[in-house]
C-alpha atoms as a PDB file:
ATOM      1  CA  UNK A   1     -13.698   9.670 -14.310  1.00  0.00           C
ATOM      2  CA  UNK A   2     -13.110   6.430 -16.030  1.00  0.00           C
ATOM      3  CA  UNK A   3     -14.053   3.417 -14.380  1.00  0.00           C
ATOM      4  CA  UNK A   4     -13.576  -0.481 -14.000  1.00  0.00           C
ATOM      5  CA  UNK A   5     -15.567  -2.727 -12.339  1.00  0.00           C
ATOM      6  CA  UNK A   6     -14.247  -6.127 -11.021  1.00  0.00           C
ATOM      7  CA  UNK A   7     -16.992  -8.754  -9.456  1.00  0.00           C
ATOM      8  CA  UNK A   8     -16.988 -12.576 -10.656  1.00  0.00           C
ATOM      9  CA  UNK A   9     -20.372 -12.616 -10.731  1.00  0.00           C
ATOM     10  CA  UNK A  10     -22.197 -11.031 -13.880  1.00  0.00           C
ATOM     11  CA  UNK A  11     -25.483 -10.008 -11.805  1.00  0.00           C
ATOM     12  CA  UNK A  12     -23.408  -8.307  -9.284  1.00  0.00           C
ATOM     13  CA  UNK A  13     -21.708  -6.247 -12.546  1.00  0.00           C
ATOM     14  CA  UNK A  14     -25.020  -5.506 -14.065  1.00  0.00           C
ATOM     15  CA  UNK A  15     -26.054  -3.846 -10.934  1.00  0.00           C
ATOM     16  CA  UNK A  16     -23.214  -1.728 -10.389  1.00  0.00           C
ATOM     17  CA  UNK A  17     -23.702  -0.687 -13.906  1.00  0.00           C
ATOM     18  CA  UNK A  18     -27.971   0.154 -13.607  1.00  0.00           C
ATOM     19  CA  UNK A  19     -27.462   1.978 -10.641  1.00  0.00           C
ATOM     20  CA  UNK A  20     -24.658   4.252 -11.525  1.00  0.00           C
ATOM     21  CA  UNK A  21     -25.540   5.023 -15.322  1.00  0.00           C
ATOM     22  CA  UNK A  22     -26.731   8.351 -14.553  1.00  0.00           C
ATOM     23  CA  UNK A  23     -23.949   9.150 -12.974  1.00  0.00           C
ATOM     24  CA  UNK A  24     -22.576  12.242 -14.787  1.00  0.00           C
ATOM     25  CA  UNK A  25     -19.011  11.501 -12.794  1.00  0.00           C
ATOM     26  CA  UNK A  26     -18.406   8.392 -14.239  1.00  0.00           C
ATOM     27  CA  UNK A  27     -16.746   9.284 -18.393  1.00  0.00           C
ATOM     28  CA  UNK A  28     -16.450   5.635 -19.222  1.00  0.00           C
ATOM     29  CA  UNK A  29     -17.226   1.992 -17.174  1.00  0.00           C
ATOM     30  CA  UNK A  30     -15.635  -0.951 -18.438  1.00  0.00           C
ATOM     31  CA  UNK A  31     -16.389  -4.083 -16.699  1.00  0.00           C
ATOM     32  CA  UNK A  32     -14.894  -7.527 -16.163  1.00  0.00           C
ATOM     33  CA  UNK A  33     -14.953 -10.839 -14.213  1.00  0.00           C
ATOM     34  CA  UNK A  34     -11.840 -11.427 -13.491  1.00  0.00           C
ATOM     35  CA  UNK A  35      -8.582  -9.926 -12.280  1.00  0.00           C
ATOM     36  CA  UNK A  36      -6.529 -10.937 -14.973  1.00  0.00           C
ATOM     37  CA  UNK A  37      -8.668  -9.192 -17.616  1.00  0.00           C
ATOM     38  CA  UNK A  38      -8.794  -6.076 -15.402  1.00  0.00           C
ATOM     39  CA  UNK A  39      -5.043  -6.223 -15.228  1.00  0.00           C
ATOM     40  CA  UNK A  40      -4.759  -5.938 -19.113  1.00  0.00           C
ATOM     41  CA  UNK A  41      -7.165  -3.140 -19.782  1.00  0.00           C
ATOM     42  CA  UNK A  42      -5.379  -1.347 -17.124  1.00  0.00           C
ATOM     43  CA  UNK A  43      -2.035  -1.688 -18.967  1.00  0.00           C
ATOM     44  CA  UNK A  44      -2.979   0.077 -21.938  1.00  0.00           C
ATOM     45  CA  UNK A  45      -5.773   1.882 -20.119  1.00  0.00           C
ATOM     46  CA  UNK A  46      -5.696   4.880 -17.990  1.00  0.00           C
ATOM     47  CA  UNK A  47      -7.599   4.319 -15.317  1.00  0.00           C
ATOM     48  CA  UNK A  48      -9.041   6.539 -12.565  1.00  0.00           C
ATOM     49  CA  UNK A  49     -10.675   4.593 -10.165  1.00  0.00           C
ATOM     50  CA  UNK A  50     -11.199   0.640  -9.771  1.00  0.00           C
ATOM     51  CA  UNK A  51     -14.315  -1.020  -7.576  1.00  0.00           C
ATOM     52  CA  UNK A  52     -13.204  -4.229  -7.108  1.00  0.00           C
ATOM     53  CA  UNK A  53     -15.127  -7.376  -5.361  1.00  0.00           C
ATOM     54  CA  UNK A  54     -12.765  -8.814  -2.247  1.00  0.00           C
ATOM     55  CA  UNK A  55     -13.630 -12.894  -2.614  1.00  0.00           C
ATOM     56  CA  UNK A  56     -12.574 -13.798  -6.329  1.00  0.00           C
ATOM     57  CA  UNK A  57     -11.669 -16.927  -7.544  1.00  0.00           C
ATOM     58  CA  UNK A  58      -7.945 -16.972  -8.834  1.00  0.00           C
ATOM     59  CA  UNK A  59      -6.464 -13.241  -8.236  1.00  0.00           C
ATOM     60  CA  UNK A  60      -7.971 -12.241  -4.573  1.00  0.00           C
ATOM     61  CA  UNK A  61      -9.225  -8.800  -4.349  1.00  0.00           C
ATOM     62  CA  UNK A  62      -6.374  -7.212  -2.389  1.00  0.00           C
ATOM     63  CA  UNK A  63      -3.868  -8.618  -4.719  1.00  0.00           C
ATOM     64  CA  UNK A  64      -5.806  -7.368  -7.379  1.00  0.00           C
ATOM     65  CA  UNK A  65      -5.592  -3.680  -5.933  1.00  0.00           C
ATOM     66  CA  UNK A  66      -1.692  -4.306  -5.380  1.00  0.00           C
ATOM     67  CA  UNK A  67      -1.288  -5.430  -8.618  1.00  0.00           C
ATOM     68  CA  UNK A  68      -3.297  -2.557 -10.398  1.00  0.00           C
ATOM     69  CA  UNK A  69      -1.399  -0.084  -8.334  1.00  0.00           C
ATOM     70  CA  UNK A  70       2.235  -1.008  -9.565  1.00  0.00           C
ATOM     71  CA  UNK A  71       0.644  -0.673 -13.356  1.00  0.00           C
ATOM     72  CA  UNK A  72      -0.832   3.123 -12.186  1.00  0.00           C
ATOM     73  CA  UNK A  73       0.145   4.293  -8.678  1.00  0.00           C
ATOM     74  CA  UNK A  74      -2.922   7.123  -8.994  1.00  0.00           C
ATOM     75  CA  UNK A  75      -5.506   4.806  -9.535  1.00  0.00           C
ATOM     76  CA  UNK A  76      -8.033   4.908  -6.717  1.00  0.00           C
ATOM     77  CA  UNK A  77      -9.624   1.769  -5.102  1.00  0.00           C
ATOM     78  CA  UNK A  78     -12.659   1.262  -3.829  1.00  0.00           C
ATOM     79  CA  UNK A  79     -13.561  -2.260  -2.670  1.00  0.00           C
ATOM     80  CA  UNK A  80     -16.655  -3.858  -2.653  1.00  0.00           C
ATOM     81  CA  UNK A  81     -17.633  -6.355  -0.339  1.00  0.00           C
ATOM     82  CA  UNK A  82     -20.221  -8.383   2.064  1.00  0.00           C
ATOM     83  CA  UNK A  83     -17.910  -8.438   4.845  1.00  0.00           C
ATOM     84  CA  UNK A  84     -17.007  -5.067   6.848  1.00  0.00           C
ATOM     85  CA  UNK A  85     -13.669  -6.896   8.322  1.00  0.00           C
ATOM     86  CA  UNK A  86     -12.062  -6.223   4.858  1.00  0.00           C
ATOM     87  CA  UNK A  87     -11.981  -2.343   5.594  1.00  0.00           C
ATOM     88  CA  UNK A  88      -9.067  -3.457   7.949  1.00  0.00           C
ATOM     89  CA  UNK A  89      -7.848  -6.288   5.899  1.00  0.00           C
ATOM     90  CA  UNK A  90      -6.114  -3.141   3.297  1.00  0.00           C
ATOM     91  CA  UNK A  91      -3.266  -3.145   4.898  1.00  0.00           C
ATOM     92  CA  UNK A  92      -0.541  -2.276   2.419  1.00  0.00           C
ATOM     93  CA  UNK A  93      -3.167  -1.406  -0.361  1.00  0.00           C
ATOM     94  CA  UNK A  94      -3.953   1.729   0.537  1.00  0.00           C
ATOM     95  CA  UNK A  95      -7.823   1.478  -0.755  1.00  0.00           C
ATOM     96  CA  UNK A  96      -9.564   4.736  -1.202  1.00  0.00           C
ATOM     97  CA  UNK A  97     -12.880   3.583   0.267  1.00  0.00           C
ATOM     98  CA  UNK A  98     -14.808   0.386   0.827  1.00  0.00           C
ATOM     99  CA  UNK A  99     -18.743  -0.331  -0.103  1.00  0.00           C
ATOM    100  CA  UNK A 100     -20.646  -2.699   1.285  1.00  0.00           C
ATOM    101  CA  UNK A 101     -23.283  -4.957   0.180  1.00  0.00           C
ATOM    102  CA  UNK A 102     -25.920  -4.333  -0.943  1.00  0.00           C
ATOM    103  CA  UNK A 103     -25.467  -0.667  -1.660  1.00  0.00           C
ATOM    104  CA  UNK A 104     -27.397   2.034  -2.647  1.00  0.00           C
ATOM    105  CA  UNK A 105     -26.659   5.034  -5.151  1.00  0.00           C
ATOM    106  CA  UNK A 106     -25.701   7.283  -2.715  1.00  0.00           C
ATOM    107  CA  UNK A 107     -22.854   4.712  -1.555  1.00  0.00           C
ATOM    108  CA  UNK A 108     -21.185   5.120  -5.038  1.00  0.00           C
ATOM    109  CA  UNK A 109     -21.543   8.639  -5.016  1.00  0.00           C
ATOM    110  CA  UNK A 110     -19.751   8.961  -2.058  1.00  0.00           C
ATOM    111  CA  UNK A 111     -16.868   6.999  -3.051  1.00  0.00           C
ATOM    112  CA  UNK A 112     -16.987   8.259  -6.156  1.00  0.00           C
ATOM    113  CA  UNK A 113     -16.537  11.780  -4.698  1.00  0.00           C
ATOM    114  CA  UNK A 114     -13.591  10.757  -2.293  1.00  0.00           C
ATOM    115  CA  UNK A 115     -11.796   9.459  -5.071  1.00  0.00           C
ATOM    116  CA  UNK A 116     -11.923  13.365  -6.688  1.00  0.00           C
ATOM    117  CA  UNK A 117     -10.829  15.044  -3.834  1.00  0.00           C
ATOM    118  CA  UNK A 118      -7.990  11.968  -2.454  1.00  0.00           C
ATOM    119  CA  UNK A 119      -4.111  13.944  -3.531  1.00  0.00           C
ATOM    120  CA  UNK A 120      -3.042  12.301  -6.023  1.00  0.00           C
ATOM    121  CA  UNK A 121       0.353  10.432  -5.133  1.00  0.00           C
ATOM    122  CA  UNK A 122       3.957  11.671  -6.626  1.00  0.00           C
ATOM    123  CA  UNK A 123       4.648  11.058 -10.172  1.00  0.00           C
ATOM    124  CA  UNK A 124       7.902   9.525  -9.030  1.00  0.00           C
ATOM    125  CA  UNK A 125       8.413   5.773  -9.059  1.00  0.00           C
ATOM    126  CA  UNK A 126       9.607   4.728  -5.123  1.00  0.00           C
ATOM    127  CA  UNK A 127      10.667   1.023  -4.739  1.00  0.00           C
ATOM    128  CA  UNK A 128      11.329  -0.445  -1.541  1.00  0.00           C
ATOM    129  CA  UNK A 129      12.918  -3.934  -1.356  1.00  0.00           C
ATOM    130  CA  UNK A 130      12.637  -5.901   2.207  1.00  0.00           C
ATOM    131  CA  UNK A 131      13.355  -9.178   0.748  1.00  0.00           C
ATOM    132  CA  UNK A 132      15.818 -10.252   1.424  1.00  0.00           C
ATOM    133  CA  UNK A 133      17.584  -7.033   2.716  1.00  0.00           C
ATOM    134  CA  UNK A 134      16.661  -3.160   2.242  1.00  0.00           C
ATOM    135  CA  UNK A 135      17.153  -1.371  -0.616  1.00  0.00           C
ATOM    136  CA  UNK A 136      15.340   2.137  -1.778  1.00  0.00           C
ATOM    137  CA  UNK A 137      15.371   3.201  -5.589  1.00  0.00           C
ATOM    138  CA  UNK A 138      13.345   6.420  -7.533  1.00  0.00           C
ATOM    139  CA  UNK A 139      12.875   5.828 -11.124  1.00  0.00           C
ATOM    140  CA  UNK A 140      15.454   2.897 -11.024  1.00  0.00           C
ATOM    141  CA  UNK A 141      18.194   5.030  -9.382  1.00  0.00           C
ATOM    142  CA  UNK A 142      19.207   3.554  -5.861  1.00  0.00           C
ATOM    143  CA  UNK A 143      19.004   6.561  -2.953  1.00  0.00           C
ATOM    144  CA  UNK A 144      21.530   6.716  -0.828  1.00  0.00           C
ATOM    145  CA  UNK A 145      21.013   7.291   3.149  1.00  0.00           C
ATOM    146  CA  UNK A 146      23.845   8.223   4.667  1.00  0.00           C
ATOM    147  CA  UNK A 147      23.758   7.469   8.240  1.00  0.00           C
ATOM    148  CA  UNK A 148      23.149   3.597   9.055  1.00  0.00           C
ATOM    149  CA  UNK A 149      20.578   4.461  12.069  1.00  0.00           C
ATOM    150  CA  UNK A 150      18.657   6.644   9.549  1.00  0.00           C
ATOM    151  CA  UNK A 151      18.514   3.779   7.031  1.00  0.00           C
ATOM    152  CA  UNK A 152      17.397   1.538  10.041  1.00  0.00           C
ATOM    153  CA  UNK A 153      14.760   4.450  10.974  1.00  0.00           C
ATOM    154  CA  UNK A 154      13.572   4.122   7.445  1.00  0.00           C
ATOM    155  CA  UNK A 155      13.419   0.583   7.320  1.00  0.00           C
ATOM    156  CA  UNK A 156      11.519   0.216  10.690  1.00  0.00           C
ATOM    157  CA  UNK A 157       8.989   2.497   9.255  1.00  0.00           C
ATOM    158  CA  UNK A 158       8.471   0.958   6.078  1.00  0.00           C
ATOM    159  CA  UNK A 159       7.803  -2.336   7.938  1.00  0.00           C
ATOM    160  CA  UNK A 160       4.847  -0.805  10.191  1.00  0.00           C
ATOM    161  CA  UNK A 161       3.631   0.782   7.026  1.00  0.00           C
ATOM    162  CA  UNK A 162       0.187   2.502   7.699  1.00  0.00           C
ATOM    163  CA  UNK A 163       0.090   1.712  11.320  1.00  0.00           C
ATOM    164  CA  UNK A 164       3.559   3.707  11.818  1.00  0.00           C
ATOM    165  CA  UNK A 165       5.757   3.812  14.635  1.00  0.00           C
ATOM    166  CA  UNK A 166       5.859   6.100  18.307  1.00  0.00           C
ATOM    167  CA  UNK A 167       8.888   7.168  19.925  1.00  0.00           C
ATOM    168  CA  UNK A 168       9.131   4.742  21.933  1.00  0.00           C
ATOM    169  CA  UNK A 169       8.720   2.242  19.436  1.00  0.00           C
ATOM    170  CA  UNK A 170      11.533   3.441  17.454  1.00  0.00           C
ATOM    171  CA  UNK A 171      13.899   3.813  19.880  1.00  0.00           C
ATOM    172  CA  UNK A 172      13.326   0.145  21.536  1.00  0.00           C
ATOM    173  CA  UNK A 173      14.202  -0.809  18.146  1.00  0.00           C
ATOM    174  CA  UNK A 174      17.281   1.184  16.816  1.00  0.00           C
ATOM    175  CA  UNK A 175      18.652   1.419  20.916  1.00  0.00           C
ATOM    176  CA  UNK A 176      17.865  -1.595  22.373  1.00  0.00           C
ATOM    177  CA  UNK A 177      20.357  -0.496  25.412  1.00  0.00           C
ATOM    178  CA  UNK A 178      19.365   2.551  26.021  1.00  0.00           C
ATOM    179  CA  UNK A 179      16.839   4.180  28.146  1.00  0.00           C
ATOM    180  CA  UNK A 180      13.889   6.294  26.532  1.00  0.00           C
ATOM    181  CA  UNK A 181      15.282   9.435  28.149  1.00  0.00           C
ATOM    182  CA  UNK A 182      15.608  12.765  26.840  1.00  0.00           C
ATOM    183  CA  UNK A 183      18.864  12.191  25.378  1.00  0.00           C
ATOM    184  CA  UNK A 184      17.945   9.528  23.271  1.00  0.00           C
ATOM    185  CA  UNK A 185      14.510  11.384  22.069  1.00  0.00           C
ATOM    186  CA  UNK A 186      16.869  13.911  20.522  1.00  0.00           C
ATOM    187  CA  UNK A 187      19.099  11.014  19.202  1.00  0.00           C
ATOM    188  CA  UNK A 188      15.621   9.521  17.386  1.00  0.00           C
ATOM    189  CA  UNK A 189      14.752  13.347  16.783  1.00  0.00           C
ATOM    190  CA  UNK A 190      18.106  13.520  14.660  1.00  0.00           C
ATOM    191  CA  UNK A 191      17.973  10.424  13.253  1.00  0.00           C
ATOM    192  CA  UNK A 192      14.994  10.989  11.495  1.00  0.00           C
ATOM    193  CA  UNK A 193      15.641  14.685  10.319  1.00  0.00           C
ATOM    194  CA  UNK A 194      19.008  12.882   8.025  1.00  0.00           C
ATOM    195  CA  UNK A 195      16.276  10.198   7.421  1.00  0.00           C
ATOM    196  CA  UNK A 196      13.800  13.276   6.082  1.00  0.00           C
ATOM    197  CA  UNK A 197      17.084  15.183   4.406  1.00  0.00           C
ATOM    198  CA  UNK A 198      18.252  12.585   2.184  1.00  0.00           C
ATOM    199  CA  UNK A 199      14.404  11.615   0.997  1.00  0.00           C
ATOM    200  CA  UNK A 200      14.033  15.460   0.587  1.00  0.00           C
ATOM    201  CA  UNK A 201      17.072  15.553  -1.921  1.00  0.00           C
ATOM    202  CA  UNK A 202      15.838  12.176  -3.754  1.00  0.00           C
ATOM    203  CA  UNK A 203      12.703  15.012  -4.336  1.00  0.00           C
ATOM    204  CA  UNK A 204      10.535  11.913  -2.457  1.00  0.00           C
ATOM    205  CA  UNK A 205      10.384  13.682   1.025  1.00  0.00           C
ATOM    206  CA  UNK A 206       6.484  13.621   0.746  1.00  0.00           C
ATOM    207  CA  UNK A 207       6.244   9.740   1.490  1.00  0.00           C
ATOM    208  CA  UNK A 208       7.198  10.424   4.994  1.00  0.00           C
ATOM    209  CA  UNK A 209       4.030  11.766   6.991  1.00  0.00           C
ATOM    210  CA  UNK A 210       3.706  12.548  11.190  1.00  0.00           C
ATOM    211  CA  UNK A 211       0.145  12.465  12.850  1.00  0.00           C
ATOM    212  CA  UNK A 212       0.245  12.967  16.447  1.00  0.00           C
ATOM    213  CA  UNK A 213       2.924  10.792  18.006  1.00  0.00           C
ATOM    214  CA  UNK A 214       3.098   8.462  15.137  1.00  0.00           C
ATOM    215  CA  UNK A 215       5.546   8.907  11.950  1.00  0.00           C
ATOM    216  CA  UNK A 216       4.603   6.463   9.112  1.00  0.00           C
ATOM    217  CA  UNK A 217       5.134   6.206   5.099  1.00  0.00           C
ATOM    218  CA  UNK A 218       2.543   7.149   2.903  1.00  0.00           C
ATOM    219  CA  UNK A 219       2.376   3.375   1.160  1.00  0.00           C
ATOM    220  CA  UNK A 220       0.006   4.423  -1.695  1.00  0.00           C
ATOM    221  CA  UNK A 221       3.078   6.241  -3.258  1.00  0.00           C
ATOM    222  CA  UNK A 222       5.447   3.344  -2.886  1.00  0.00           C
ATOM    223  CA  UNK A 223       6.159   0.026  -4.485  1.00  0.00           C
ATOM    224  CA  UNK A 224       7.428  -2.458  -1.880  1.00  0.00           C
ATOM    225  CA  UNK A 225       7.606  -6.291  -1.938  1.00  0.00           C
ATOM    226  CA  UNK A 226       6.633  -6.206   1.649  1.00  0.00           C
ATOM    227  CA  UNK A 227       2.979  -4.946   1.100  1.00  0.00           C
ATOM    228  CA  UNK A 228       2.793  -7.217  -1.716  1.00  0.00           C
ATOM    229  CA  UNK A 229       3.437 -10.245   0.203  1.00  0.00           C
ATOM    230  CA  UNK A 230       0.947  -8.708   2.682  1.00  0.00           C
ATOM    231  CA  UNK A 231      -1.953  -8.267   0.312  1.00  0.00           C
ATOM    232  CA  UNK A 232      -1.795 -11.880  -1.023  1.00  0.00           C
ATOM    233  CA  UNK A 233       0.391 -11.561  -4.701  1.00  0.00           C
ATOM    234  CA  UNK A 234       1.895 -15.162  -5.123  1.00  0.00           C
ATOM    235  CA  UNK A 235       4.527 -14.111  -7.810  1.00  0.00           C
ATOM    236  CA  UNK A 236       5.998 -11.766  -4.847  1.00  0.00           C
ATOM    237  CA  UNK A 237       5.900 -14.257  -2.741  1.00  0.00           C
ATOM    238  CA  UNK A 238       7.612 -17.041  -4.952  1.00  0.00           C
ATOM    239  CA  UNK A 239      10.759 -14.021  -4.344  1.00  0.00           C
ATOM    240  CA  UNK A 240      10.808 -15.160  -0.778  1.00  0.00           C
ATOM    241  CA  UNK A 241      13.585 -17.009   0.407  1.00  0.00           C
ATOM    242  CA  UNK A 242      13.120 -17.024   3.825  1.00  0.00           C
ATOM    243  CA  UNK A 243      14.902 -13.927   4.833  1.00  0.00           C
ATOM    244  CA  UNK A 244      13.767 -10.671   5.380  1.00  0.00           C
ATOM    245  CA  UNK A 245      15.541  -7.347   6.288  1.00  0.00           C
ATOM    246  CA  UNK A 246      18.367  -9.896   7.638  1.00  0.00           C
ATOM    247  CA  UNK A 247      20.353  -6.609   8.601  1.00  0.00           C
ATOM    248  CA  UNK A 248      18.195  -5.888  11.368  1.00  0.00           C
ATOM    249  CA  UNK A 249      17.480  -8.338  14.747  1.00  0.00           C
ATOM    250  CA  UNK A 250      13.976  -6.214  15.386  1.00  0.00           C
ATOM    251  CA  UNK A 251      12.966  -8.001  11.882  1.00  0.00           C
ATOM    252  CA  UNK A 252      12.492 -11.590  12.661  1.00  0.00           C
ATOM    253  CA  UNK A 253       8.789 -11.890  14.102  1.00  0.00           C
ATOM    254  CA  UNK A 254       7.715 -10.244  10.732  1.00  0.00           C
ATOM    255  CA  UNK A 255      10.500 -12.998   9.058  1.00  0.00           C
ATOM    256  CA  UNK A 256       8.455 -15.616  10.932  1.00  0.00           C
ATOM    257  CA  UNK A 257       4.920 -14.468   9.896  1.00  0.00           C
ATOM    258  CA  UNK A 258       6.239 -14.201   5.646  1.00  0.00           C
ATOM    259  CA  UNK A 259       7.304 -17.842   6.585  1.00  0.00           C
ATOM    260  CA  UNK A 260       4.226 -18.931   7.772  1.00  0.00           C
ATOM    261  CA  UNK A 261       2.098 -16.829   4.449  1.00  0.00           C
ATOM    262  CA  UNK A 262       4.736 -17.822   2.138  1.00  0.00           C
ATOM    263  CA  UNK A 263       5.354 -21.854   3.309  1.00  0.00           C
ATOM    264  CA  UNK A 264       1.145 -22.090   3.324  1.00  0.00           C
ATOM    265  CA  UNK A 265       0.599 -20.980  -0.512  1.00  0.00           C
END
C-alpha cells in the first residue's frame, strides 16, 4: 500500500517511519508536516491510506481527512492522536481507524490491515449540497427524486449522516401531524422504497445502508458541504450564508449550530 504520514512534529514522523520500515504492507511512505503539502502530493499521487495527526497548526486534522477525501474518495484514514475523544469527533469523515499515542507496531499493523479488507467506496462521484437548499448530483449530472417526501426522506438522512435516523424519527419529521401508527409506518415504508428506486437508477443505490432500526448514508462515498462544515474546512464554510436546507422546518436547530461554527471562525 502506499502511504502518507501527516504529524507537525518531525520526531513524531521519524517514529512512525522506524517502527513500520519492515513492514512488507507498506510499497511506499512519503511523509510531511503539514496539511497543505499532504494535499499536493495527494493530487498527483495515488494514495492508499493516510495517518494523519488530529492537533495541527493551520489545516486541523479532520479537515485534513475531508479535504484528502474529495481529491480520492478510496483513500483510507487512520488518525493518530493523544486524545481517545477524537474517535468520536469523525463525524462526517468517515476515518478507517484511529491510533493512539504512543503506539506500538502491532497498532499499525492492525490499521494497516483494516484498511485492506475496508470495501472500497463506488467509483461514482455523489455530491450532496445542504447549503443553502438540497441538491444531489453523480458525476455532475443532477438526480432527480420524484416524490417530494422521498427527497425530504433523503435529505433528513443525509443530515444525521452516520448516526442515521429510526422510524420514529423520520416520521416526526416528514408527518409532524400524524400519529406513529401503522398506517403511517407503511407511508415511511413507501417513502423510502421511491427514495431507494430513484438512487438505484442513478446506479448510487449502495450509499443507502439499514442496521437494525436505523437507515443512514454511507458518508465515505459522498461529497457533501454539510460534513465539511462539520469536520472544520473554512473554505466550505466561507459558502455559508446563513441558511441551510431552508425547504425543510425540521432543519433549523442544525441552521443554528452552522451559525454558531460558521459566525466563530
Amino acid at each position: 500500500m502506499r502511504v502518507i504520514y501527516i504529524d507537525d512534529e518531525r520526531p513524531n514522523l521519524e517514529n512512525f517511519k522506524f517502527t513500520t520500515k519492515d513492514f512488507s504492507e507498506i510499497k511506499s511512505l512519503d511523509m510531511f508536516q503539514s496539511g497543505e503539502e499532504a494535499l499536493e502530493f495527494a493530487k498527483n499521487n495515488v494514495v492508499d491510506v493516510a495517518f494523519c495527526d488530529m492537533e495541527m497548526p493551520g489545516l486541523h486534522g479532520l479537515a485534513l481527512a475531508a479535504r484528502l477525501k474529495e481529491i480520492n474518495p478510496s483513500i483510507r484514514v487512520v488518525f493518530v492522536t493523544a486524545y481517545s475523544q477524537y474517535a468520536m469527533d469523525a463525524w462526517g469523515v468517515d476515518a478507517t481507524g484511529y491510533v493512539l499515542k504512543p503506539y506500538l507496531a502491532s497498532d499499525i499493523k492492525k490499521e494497516l490491515n483494516k484498511c485492506k479488507s475496508a470495501p472500497l467506496p463506488s467509483s461514482r462521484r455523489v455530491n450532496i449540497v445542504t447549503v443553502p437548499a438540497f441538491s444531489v448530483s453523480v458525476d455532475g449530472k443532477a438526480v432527480s427524486i420524484g416524490s417530494a417526501k422521498a427527497r425530504e426522506l433523503f435529505a433528513l438522512i443525509v443530515d444525521a449522516a452516520d448516526k442515521g435516523i429510526t422510524s420514529g424519527e423520520g416520521i416526526t419529521a416528514l408527518w409532524p401531524d400524524r400519529p406513529n401508527d401503522t398506517n403511517t409506518q407503511s407511508l415511511l415504508r413507501m417513502t423510502f422504497k421511491r427514495l431507494a428506486d430513484a438512487l438505484e437508477e442513478a446506479e448510487i443505490g449502495d450509499i443507502l445502508e439499514t442496521k437494525g432500526n436505523r437507515r443512514f448514508i454511507r458518508t465515505d462515498m459522498v461529497d457533501c458541504d454539510l460534513y465539511r462544515i462539520m469536520s472544520g474546512d473554512t473554505d466550505t464554510m466561507k459558502k455559508y450564508d446563513g441558511q441551510y436546507l431552508q425547504e425543510y422546518e425540521w432543519a433549523e436547530d442544525r441552521n443554528a449550530q452552522l451559525y454558531q461554527m460558521c459566525m466563530r471562525r
